[in-house]
C-alpha atoms as a PDB file:
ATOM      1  CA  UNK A   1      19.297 -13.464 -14.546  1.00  0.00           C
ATOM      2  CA  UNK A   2      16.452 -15.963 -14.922  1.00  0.00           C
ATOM      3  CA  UNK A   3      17.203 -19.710 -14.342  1.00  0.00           C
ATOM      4  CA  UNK A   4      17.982 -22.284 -17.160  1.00  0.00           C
ATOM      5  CA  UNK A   5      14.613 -23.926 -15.889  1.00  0.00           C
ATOM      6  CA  UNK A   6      12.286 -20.686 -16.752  1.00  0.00           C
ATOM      7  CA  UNK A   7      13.226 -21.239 -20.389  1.00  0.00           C
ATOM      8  CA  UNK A   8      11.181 -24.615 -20.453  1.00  0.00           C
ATOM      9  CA  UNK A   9       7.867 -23.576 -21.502  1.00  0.00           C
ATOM     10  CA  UNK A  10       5.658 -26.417 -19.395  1.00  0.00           C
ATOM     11  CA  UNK A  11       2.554 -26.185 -22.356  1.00  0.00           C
ATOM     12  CA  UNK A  12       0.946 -28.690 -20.122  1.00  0.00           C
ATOM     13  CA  UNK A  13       0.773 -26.312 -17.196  1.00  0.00           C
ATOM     14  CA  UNK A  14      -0.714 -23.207 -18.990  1.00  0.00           C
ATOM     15  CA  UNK A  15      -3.057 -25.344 -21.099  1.00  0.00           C
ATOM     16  CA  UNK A  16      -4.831 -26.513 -17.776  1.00  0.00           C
ATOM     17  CA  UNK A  17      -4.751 -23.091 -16.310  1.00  0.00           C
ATOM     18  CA  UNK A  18      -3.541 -23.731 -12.826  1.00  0.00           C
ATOM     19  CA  UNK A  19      -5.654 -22.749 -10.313  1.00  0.00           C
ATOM     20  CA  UNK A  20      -5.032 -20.192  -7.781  1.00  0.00           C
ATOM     21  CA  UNK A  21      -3.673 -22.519  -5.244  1.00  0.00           C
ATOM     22  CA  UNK A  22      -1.150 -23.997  -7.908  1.00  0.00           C
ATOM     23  CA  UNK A  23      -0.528 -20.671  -9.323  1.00  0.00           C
ATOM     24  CA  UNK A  24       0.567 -19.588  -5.865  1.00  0.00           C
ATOM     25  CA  UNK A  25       2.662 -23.142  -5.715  1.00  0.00           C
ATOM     26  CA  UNK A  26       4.357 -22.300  -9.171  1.00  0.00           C
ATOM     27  CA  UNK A  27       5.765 -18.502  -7.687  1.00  0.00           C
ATOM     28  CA  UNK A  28       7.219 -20.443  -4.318  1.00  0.00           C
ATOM     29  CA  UNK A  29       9.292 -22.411  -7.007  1.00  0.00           C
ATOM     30  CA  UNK A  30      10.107 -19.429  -8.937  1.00  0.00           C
ATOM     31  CA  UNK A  31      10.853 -17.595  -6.103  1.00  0.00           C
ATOM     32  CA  UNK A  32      14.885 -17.071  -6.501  1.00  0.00           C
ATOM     33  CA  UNK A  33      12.984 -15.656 -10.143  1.00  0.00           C
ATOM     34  CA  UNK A  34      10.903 -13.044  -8.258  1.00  0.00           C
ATOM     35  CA  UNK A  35      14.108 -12.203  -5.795  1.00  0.00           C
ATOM     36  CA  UNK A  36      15.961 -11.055  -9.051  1.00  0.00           C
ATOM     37  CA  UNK A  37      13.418  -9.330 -10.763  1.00  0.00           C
ATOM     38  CA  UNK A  38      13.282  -7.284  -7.930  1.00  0.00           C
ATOM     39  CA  UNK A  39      16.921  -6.844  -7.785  1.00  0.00           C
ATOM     40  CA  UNK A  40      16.819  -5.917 -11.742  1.00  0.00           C
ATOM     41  CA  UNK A  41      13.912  -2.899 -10.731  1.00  0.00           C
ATOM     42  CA  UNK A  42      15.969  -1.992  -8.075  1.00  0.00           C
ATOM     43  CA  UNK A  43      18.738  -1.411 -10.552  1.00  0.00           C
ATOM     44  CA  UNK A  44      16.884   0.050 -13.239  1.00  0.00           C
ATOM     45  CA  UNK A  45      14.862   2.450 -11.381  1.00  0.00           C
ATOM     46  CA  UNK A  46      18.023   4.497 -10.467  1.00  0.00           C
ATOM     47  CA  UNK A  47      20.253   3.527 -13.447  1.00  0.00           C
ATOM     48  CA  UNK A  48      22.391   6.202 -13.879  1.00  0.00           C
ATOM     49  CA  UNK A  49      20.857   8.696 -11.621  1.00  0.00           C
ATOM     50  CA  UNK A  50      23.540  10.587  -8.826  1.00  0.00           C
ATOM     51  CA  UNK A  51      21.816  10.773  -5.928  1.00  0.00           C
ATOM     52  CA  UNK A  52      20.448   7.039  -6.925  1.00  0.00           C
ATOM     53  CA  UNK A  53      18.386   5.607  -3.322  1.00  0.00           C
ATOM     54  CA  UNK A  54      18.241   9.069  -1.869  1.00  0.00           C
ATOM     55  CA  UNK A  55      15.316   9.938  -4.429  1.00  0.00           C
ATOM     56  CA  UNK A  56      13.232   7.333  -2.227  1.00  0.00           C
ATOM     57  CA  UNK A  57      13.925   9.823   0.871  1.00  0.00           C
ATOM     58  CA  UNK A  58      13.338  13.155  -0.961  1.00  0.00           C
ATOM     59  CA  UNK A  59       9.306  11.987  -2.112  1.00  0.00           C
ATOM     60  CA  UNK A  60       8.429  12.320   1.434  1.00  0.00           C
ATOM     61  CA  UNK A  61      10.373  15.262   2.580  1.00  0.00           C
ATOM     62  CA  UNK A  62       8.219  16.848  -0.296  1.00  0.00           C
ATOM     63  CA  UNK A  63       5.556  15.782   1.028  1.00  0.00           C
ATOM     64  CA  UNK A  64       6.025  16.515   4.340  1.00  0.00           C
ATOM     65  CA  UNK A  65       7.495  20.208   3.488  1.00  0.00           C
ATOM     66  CA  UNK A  66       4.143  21.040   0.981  1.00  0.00           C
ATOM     67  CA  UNK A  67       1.148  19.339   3.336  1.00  0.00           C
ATOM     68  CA  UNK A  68       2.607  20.765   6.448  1.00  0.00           C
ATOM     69  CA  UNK A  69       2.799  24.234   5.089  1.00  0.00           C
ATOM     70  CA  UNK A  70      -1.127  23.715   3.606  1.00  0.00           C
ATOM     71  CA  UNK A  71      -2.715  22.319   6.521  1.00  0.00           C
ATOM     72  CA  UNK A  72      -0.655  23.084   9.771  1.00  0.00           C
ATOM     73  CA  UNK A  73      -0.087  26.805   8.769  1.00  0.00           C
ATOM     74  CA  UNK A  74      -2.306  27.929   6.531  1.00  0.00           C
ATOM     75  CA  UNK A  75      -5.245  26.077   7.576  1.00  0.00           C
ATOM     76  CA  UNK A  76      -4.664  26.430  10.959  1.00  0.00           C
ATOM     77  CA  UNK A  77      -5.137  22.556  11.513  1.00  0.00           C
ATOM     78  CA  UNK A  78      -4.864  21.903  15.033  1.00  0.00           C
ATOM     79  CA  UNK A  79      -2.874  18.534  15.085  1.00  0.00           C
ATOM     80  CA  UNK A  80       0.257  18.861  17.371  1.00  0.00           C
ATOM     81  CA  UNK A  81       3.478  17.015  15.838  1.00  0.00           C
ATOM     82  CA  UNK A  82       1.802  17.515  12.592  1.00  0.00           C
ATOM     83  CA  UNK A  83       4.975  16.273  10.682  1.00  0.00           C
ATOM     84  CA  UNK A  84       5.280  12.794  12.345  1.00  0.00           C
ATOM     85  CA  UNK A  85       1.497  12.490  12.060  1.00  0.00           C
ATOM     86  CA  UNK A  86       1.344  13.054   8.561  1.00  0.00           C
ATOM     87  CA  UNK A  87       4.573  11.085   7.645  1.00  0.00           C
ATOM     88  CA  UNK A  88       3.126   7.728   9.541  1.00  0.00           C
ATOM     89  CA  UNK A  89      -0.258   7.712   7.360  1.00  0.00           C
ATOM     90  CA  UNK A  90       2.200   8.562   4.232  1.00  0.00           C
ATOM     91  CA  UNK A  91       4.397   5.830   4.932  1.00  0.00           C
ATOM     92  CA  UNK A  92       1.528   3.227   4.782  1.00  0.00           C
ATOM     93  CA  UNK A  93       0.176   5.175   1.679  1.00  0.00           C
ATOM     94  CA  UNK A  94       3.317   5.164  -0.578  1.00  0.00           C
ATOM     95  CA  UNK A  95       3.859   1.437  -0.133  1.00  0.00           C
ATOM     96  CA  UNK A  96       0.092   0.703  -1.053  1.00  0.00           C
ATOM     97  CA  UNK A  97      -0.330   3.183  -4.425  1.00  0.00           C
ATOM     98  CA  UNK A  98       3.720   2.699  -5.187  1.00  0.00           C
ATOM     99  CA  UNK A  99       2.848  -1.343  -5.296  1.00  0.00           C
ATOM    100  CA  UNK A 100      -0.150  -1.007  -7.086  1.00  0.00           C
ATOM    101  CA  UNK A 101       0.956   1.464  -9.502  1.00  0.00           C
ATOM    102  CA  UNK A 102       4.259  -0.181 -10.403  1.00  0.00           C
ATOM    103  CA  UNK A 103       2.808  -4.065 -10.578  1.00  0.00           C
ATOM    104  CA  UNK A 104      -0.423  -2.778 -12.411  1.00  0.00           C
ATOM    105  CA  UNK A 105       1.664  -2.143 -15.174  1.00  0.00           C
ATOM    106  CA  UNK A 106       4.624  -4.405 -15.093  1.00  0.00           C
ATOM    107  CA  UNK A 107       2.915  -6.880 -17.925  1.00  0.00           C
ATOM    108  CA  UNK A 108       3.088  -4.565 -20.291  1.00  0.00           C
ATOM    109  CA  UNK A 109       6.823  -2.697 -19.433  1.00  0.00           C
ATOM    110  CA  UNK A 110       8.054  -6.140 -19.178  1.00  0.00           C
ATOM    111  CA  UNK A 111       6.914  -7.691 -22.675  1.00  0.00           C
ATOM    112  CA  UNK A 112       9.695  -8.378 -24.055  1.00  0.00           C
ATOM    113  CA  UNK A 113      10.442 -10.972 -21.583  1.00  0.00           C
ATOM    114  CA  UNK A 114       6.645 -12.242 -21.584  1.00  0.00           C
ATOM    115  CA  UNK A 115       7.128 -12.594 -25.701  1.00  0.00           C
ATOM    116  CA  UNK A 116      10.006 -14.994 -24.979  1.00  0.00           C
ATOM    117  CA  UNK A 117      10.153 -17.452 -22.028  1.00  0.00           C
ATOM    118  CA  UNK A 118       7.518 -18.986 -19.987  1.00  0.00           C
ATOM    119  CA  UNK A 119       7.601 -18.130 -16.310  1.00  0.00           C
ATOM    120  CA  UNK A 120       4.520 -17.641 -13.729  1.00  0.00           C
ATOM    121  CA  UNK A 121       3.523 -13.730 -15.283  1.00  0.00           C
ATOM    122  CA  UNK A 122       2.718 -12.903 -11.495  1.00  0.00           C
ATOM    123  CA  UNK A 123       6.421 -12.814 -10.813  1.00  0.00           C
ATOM    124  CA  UNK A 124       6.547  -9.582 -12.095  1.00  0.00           C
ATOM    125  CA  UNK A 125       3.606  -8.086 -10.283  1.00  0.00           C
ATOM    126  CA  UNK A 126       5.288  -9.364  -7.023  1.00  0.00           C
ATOM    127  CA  UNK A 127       8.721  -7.816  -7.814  1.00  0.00           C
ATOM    128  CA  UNK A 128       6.955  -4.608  -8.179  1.00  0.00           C
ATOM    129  CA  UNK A 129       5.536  -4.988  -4.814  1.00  0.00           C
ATOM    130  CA  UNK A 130       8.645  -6.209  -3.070  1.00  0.00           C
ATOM    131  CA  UNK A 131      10.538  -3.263  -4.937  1.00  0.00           C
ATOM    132  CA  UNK A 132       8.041  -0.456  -3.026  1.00  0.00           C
ATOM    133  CA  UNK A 133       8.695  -2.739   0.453  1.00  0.00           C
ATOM    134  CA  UNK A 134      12.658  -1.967  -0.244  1.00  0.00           C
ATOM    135  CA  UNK A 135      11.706   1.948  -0.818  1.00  0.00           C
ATOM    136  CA  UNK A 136       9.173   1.531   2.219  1.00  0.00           C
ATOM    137  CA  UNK A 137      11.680   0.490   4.823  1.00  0.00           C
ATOM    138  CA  UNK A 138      14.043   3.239   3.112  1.00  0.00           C
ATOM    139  CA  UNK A 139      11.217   5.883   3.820  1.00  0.00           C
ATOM    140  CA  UNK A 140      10.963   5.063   7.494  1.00  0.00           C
ATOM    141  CA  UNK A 141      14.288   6.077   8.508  1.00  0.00           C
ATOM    142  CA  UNK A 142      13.355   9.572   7.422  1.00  0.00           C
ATOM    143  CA  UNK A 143       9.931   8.724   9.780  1.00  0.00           C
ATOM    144  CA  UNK A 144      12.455   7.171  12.680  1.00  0.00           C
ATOM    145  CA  UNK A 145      15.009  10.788  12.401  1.00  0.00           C
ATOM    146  CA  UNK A 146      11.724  12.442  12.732  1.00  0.00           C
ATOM    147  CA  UNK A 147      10.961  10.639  16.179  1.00  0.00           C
ATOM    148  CA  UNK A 148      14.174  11.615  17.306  1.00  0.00           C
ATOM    149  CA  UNK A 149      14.441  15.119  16.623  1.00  0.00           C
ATOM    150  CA  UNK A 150      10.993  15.614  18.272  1.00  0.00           C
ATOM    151  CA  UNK A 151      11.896  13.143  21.009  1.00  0.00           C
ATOM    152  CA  UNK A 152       8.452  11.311  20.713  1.00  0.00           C
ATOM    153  CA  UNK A 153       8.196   7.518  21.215  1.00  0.00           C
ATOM    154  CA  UNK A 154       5.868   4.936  19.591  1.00  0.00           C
ATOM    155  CA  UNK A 155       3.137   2.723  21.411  1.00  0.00           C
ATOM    156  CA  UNK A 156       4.943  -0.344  21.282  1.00  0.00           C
ATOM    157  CA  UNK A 157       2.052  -2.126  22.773  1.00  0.00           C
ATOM    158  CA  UNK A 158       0.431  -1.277  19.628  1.00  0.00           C
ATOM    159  CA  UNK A 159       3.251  -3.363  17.531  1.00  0.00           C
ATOM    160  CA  UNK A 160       0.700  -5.913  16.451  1.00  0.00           C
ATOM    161  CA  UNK A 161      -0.995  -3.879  15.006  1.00  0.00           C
ATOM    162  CA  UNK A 162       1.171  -2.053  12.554  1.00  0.00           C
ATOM    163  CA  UNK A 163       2.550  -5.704  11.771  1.00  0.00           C
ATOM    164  CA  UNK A 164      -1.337  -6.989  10.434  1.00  0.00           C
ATOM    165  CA  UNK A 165      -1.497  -3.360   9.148  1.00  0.00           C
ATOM    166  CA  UNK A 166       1.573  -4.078   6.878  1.00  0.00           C
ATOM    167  CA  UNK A 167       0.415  -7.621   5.930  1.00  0.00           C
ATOM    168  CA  UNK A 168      -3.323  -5.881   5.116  1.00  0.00           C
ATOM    169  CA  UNK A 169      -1.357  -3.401   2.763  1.00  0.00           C
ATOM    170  CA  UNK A 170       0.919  -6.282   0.926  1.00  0.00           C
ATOM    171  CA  UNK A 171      -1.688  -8.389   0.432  1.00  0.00           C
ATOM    172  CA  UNK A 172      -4.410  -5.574  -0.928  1.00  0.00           C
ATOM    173  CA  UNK A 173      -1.815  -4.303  -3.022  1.00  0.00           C
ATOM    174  CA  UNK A 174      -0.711  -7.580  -4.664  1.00  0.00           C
ATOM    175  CA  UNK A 175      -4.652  -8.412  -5.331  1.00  0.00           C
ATOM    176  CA  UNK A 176      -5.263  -5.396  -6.955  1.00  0.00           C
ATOM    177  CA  UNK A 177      -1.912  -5.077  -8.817  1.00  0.00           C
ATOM    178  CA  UNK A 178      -2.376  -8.855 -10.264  1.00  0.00           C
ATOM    179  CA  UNK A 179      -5.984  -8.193 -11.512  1.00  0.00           C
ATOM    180  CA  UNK A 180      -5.167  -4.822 -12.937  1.00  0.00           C
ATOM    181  CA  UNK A 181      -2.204  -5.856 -14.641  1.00  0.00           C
ATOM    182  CA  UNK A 182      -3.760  -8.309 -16.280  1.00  0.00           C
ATOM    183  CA  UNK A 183      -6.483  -6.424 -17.490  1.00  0.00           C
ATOM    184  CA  UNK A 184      -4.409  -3.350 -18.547  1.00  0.00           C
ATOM    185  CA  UNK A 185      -2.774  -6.002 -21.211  1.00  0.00           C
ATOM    186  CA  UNK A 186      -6.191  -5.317 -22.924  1.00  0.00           C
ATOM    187  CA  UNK A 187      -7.170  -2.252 -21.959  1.00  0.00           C
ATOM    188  CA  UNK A 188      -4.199  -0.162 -21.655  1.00  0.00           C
ATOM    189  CA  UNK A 189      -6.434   2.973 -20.349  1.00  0.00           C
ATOM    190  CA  UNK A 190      -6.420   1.133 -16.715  1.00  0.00           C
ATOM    191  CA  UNK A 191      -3.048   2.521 -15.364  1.00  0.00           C
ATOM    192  CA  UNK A 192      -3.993   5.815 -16.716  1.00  0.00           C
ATOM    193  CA  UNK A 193      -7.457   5.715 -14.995  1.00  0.00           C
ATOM    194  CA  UNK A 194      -5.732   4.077 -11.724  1.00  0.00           C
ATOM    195  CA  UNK A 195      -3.400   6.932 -11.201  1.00  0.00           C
ATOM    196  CA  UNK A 196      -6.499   9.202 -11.019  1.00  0.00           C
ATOM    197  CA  UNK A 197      -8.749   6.664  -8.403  1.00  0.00           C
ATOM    198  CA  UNK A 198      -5.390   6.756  -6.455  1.00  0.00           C
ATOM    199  CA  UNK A 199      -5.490  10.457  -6.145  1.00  0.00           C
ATOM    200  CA  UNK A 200      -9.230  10.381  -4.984  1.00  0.00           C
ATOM    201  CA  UNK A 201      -8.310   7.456  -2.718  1.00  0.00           C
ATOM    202  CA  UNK A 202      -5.516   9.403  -1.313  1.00  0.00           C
ATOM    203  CA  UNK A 203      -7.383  12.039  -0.153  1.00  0.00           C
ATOM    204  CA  UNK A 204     -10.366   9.200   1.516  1.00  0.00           C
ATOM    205  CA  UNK A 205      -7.758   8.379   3.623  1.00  0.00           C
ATOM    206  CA  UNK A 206      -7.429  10.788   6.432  1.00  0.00           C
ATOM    207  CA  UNK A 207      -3.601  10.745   6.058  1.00  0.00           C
ATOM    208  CA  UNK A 208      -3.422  14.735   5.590  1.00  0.00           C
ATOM    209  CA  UNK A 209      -6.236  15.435   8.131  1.00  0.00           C
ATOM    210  CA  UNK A 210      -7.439  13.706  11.600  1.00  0.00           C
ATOM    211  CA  UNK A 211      -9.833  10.597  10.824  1.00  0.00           C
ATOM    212  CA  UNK A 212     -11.482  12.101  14.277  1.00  0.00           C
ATOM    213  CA  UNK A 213     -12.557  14.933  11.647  1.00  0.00           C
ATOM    214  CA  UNK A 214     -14.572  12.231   9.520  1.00  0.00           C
ATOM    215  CA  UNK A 215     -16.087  11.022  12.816  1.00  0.00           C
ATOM    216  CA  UNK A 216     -16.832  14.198  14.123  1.00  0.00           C
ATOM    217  CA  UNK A 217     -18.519  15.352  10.641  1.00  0.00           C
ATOM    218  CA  UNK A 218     -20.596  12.308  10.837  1.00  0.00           C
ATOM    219  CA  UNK A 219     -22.001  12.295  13.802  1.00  0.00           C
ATOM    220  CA  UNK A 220     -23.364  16.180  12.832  1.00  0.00           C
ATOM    221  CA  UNK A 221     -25.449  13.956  10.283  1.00  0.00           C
ATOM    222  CA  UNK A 222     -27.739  11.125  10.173  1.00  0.00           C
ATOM    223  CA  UNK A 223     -24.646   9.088   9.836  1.00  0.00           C
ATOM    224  CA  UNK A 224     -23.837   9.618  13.926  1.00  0.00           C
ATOM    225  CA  UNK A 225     -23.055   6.231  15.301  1.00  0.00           C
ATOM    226  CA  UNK A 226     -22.154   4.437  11.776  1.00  0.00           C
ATOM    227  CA  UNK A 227     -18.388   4.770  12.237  1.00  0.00           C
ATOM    228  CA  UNK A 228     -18.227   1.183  10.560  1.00  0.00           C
ATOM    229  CA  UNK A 229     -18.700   2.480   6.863  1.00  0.00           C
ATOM    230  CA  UNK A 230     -15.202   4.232   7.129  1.00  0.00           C
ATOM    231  CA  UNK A 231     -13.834   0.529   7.644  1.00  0.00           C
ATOM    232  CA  UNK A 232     -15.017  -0.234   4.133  1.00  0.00           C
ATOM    233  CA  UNK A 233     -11.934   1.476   2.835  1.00  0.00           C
ATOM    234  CA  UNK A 234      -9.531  -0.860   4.019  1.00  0.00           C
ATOM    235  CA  UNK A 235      -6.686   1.862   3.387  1.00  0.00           C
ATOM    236  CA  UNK A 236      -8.116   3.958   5.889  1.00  0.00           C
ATOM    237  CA  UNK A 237      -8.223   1.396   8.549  1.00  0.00           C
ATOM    238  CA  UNK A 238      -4.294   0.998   7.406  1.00  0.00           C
ATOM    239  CA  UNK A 239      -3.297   3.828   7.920  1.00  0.00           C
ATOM    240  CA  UNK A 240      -4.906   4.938  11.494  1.00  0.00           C
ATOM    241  CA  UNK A 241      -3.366   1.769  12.529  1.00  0.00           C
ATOM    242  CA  UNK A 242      -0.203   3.008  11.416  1.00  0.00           C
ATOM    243  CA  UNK A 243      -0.381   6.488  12.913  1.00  0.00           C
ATOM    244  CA  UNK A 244      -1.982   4.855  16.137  1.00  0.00           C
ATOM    245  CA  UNK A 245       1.400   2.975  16.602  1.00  0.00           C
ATOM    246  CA  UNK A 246       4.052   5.524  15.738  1.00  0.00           C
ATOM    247  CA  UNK A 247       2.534   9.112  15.835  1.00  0.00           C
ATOM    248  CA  UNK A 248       1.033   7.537  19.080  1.00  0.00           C
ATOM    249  CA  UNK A 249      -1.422  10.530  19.830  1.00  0.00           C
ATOM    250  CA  UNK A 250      -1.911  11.816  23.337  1.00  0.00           C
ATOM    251  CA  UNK A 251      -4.614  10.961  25.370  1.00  0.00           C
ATOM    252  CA  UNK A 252      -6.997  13.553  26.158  1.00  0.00           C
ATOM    253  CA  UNK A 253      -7.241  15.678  28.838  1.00  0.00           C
ATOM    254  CA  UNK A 254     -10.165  16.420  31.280  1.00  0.00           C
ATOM    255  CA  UNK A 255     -10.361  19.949  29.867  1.00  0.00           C
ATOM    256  CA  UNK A 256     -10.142  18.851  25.938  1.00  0.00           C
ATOM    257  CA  UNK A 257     -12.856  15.846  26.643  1.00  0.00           C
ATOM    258  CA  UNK A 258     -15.099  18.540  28.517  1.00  0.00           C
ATOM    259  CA  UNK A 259     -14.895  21.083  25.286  1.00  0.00           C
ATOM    260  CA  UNK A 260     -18.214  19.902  22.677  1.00  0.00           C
ATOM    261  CA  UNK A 261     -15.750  21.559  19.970  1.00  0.00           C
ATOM    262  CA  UNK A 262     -13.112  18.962  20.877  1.00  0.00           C
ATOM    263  CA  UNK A 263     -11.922  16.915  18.078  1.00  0.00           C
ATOM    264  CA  UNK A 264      -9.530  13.754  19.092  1.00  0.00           C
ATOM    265  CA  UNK A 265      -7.270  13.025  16.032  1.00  0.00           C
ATOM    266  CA  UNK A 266      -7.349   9.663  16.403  1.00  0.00           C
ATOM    267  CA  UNK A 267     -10.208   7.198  17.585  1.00  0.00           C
ATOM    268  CA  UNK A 268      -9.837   6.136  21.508  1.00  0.00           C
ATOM    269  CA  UNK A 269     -10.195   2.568  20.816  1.00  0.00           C
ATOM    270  CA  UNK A 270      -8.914  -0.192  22.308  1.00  0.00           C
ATOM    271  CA  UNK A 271      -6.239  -2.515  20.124  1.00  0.00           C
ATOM    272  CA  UNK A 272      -8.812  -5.086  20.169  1.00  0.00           C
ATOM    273  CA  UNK A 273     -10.770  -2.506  18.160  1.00  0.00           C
ATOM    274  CA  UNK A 274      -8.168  -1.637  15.280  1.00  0.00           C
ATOM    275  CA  UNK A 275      -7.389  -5.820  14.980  1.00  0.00           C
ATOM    276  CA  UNK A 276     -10.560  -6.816  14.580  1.00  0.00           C
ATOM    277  CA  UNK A 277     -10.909  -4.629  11.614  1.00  0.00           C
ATOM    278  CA  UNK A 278      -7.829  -5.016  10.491  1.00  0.00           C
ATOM    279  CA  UNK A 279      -8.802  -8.837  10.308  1.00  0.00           C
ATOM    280  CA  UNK A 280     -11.845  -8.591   8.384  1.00  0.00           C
ATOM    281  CA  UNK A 281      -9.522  -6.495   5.904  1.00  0.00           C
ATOM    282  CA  UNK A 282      -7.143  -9.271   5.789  1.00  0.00           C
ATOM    283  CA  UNK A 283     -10.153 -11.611   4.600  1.00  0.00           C
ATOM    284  CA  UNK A 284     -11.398  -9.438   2.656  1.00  0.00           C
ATOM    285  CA  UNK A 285      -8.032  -9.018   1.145  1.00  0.00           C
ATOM    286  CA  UNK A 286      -6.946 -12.928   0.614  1.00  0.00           C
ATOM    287  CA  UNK A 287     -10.352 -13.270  -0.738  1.00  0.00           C
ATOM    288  CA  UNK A 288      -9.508 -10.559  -3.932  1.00  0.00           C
ATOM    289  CA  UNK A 289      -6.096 -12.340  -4.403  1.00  0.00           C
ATOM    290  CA  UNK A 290      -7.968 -15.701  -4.971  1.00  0.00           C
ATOM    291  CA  UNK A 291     -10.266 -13.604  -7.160  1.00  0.00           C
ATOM    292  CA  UNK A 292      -7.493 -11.890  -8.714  1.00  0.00           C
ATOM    293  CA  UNK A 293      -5.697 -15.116  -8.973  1.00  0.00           C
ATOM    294  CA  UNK A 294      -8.654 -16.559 -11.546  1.00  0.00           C
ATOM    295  CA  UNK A 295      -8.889 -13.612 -13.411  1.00  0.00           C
ATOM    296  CA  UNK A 296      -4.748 -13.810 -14.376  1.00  0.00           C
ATOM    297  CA  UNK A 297      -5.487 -17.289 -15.693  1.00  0.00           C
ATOM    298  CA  UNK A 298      -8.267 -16.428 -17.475  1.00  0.00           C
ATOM    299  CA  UNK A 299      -6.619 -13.870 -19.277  1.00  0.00           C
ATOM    300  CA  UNK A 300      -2.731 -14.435 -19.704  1.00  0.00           C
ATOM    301  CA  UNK A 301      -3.059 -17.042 -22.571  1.00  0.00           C
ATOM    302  CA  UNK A 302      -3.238 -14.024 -24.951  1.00  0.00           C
ATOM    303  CA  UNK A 303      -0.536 -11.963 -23.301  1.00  0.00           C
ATOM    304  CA  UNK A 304       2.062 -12.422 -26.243  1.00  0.00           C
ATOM    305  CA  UNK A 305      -0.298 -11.570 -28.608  1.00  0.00           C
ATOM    306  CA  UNK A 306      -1.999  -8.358 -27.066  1.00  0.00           C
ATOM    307  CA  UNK A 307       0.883  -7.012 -25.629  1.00  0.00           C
END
């Protein structure tokens, strides 16, 4: 239910076009807003449906189920606990395209309620994202059973680092899904286009297959030593930070390390390593909200009209 006060339409406000920083001001006041738009997608995505939440569990067992039987059996990948592996990069990845998907296009599903009150438009953009957070924490108790079926045990010294790889992911997404959204008002081809980048993006990620195989590839090329132009997908960095924490790979032993064919699955960094570019993602991140940000107030004065 939106609050007597949304109803107001403060002409003033839009007419100046708040600036990011005020923009960002305006959602902490509309916050209880954004808390019940997310409670109303909540609602509607399982109106009516049986099995209702459980839907949010059965996308990764699919998943899990289809890549396991491509790439641990019939590609002969060699990546023990395959499963775990596979769901801790998937974990990270379904927040990030299930955010970006859903808030790139909640302008336009939502227009009847843009027609007719004035509220901060973003509000719907983050309900979208904190809708795929509710389905994301939902997803990792399948990842947590997993863990204790095959009695394996995160790094828990690696903790900060899924916690900045989390914040990377929200904040990416929520850049992204504002500018897109506002753009796909006009140009209604964008959420059609983004579904296909996500699928190429998907696959850039090493989440099916060991980012050591990217490394190892490189380094066969004039590209050995360059290992920083994988960090420029910040998704990538995301989600070997995620399976460096909970798939929590073996180190290698002296027999592996002395084979030339050996392949690690993840990098042997340090922590230090995965935070430092997990920072500069961060940055780069903030710095394509505030972008992202200008671009919604350029554009949202037409919303009524366009959508």
């Amino acid at each position: 239910m939106i609050p007597d006060r949304v109803q107001v339409s403060p002409a003033l406000e839009v007419s100046k076009r708040p600036n990011p920083f005020q923009r960002v001001g305006h959602l902490w006041q509309y916050r209880e807003l954004v808390a019940n738009l997310t409670r109303k997608e909540l609602k509607v995505k399982y109106k009516n449906s049986v099995l209702g939440f459980v839907w949010s569990l059965l996308n990764p067992l699919m998943y899990l189920i289809v890549f396991s039987l491509v790439f641990n059996i019939i590609s002969g990948t060699d990546v023990p606990y395959y499963g775990i592996f596979f769901l801790s990069g998937l974990l990270a990845w379904n927040l990030f395209s299930t955010a970006l998907g859903a808030g790139t296009s909640s302008i336009v599903q939502n227009a009847q309620l843009v027609t007719k009150v004035w509220f901060p438009r973003e509000a719907l953009v983050l309900a979208s994202v904190f809708t795929a957070l509710v389905h994301f924490f939902l997803q990792a108790t399948i990842l947590l059973a997993a863990l204790v079926v095959f009695q394996r045990m995160p790094d828990l010294a690696f903790t900060p680092t899924l916690v900045m790889a989390l914040a990377v992911t929200l904040v990416f997404a929520t850049a992204l899904a504002i500018g897109l959204s506002a753009v796909n008002v006009y140009l209604r081809d964008t959420q059609h286009l983004l579904e296909v980048a996500l699928l190429a993006w998907f696959w850039a990620s090493a989440i099916a297959y060991p980012y050591g195989l990217i490394v190892h590839k490189m380094n066969e090329t004039r590209l050995a030593g360059k290992e920083w132009i994988l960090a420029l997908n910040p998704m990538l960095t995301v989600v070997i930070s995620f399976q460096k924490m909970i798939y929590n790979p073996s180190p290698p032993t002296a027999k592996q390390l002395a084979d030339p064919n050996y392949i690690p699955v993840l990098p042997e960094h340090p922590q230090s390593w995965y935070l430092t570019h997990l920072s500069i993602a961060l940055a780069v991140s903030l710095a394509l909200l505030f972008g992202a940000l200008w671009l919604f107030s350029k554009l949202e004065d037409n919303f009524a009209e366009e959508i």
